[in-house]
N, C-alpha and C. Protein backbone atom coordinates (compact mmCIF):
# COMPACT_ATOMS: atom_id res chain seq x y z
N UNK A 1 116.62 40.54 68.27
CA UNK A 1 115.67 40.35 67.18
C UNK A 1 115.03 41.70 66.86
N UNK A 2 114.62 41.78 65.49
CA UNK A 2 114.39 43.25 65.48
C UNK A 2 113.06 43.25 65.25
N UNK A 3 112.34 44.72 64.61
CA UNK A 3 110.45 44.56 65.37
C UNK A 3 110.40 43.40 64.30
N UNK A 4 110.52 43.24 63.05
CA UNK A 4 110.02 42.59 61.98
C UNK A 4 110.32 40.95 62.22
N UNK A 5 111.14 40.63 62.78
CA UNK A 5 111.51 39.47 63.65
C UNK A 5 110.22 38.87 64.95
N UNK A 6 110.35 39.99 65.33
CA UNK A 6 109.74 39.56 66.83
C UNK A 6 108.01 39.56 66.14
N UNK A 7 107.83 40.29 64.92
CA UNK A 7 106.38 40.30 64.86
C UNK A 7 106.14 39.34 63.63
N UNK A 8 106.60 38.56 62.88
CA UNK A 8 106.63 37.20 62.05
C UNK A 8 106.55 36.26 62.80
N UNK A 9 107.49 36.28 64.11
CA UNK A 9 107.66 34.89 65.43
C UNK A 9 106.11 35.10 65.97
N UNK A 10 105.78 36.36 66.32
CA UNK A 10 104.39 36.08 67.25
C UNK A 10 103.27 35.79 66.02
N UNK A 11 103.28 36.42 64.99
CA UNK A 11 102.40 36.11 63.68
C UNK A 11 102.00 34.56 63.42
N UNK A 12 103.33 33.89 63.08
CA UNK A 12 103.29 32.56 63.11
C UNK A 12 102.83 31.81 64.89
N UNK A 13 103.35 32.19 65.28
CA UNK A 13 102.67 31.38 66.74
C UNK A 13 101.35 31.57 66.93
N UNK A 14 100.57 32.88 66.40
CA UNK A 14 99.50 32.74 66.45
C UNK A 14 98.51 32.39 65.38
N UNK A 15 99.10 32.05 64.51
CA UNK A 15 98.44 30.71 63.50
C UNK A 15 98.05 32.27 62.31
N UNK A 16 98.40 33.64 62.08
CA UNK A 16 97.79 34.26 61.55
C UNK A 16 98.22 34.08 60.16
N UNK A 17 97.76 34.51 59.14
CA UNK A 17 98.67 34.58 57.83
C UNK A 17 99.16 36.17 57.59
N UNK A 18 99.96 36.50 56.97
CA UNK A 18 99.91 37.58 56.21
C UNK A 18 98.84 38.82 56.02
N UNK A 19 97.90 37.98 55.58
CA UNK A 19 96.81 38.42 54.71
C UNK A 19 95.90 38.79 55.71
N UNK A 20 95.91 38.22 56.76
CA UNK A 20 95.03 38.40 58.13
C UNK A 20 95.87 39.73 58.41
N UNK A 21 97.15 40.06 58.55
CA UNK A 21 97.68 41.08 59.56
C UNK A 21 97.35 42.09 58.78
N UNK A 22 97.03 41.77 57.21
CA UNK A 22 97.55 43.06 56.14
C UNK A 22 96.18 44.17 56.57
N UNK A 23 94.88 42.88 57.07
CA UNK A 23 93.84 43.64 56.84
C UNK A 23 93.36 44.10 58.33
N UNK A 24 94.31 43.59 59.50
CA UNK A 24 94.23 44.21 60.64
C UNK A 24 94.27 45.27 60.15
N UNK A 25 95.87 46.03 59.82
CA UNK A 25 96.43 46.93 59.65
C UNK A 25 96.49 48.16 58.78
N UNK A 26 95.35 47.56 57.74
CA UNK A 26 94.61 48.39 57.03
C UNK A 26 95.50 48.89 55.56
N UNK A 27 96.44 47.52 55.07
CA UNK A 27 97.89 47.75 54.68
C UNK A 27 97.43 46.17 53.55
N UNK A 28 98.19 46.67 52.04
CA UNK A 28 98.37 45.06 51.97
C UNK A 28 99.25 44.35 52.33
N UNK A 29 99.30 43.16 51.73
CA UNK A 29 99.81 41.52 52.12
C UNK A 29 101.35 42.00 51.74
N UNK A 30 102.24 42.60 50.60
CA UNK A 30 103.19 42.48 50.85
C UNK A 30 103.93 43.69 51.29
N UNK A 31 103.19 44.42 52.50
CA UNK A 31 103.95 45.88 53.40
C UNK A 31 103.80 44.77 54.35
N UNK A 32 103.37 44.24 54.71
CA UNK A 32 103.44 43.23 55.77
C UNK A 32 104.83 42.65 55.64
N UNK A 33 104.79 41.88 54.08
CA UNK A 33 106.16 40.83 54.25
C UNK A 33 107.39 41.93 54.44
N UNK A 34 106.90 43.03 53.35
CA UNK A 34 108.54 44.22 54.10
C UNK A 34 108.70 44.83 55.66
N UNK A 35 107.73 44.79 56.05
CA UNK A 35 108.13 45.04 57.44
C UNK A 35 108.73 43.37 58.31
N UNK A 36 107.94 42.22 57.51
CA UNK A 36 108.67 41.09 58.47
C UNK A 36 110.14 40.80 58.17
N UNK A 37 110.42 41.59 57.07
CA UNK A 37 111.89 41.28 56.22
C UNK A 37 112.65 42.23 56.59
N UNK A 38 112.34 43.75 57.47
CA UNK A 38 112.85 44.91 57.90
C UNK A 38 113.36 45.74 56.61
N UNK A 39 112.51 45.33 55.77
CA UNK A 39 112.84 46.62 54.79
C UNK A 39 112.25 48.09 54.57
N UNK A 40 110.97 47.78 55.79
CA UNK A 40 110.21 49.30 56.44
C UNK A 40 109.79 49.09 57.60
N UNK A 41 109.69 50.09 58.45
CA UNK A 41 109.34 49.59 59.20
C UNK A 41 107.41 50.14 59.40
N UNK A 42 107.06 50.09 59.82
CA UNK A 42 105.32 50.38 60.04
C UNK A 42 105.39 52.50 60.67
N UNK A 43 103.76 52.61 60.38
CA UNK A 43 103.82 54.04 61.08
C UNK A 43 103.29 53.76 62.63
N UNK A 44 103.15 54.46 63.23
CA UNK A 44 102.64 54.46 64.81
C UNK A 44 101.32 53.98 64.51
N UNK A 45 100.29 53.89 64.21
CA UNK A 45 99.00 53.64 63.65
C UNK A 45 99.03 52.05 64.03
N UNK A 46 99.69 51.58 62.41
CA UNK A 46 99.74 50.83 61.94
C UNK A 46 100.42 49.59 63.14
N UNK A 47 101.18 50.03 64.25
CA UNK A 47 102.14 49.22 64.65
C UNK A 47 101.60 48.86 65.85
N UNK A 48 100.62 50.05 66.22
CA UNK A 48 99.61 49.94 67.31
C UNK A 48 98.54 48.61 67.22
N UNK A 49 98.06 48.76 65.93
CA UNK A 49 97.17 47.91 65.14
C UNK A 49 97.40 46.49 65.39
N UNK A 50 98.98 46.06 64.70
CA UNK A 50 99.49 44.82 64.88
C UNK A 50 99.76 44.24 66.07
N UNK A 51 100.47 45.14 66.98
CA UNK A 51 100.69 45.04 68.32
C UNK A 51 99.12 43.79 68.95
N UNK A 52 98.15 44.73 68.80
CA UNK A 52 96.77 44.45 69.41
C UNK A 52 96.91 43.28 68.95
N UNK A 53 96.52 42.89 67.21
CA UNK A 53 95.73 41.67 67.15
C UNK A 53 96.76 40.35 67.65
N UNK A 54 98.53 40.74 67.71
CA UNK A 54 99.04 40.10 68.26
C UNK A 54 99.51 39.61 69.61
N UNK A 55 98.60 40.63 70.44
CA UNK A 55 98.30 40.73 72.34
C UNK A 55 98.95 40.79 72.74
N UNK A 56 100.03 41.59 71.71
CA UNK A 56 101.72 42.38 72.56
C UNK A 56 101.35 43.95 72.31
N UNK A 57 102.47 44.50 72.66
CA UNK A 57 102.70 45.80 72.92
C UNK A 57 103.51 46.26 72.04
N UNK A 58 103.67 47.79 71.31
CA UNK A 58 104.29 48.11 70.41
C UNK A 58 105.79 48.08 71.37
N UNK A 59 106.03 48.36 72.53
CA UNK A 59 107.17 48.29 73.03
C UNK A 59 107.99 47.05 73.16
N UNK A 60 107.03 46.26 73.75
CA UNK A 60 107.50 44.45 73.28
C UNK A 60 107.97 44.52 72.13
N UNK A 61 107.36 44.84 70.97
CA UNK A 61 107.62 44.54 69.36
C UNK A 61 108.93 45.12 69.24
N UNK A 62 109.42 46.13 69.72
CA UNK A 62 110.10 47.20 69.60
C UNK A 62 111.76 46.60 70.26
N UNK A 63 111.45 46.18 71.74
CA UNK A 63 112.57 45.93 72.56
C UNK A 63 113.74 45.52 71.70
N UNK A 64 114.60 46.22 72.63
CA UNK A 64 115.79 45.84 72.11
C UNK A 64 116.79 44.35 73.00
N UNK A 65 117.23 43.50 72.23
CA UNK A 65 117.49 41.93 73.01
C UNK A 65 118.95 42.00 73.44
């Protein structure tokens, strides 16, 4: 699964929307949906950011399966 995979699966499990991660991340609502679609991926900042409010690790997000 790739990061944009693994971070839509934990997004949804944790009941967040979109719109919640956009404003973790300091990003709007649809750089969110292109990173859950892998059409960008995030900067180090930004991935740190998501990581947190999703109580994984950018390396978790990252792993390769």
């Amino acid at each position: 699964m790739s990061f944009g995979g693994r971070m839509k699966k934990l997004r949804e499990m944790r009941g967040f929307s979109t719109t919640e991660m956009a404003e973790c991340a300091c990003v709007s609502q649809p750089q969110i949906v292109k990173w859950e679609s892998g059409q960008q991926l995030p900067n180090v900042i930004a991935a740190v950011l998501i990581a947190q409010k999703l109580g994984t690790t950018v390396e978790q997000l990252c792993a390769e399966d």
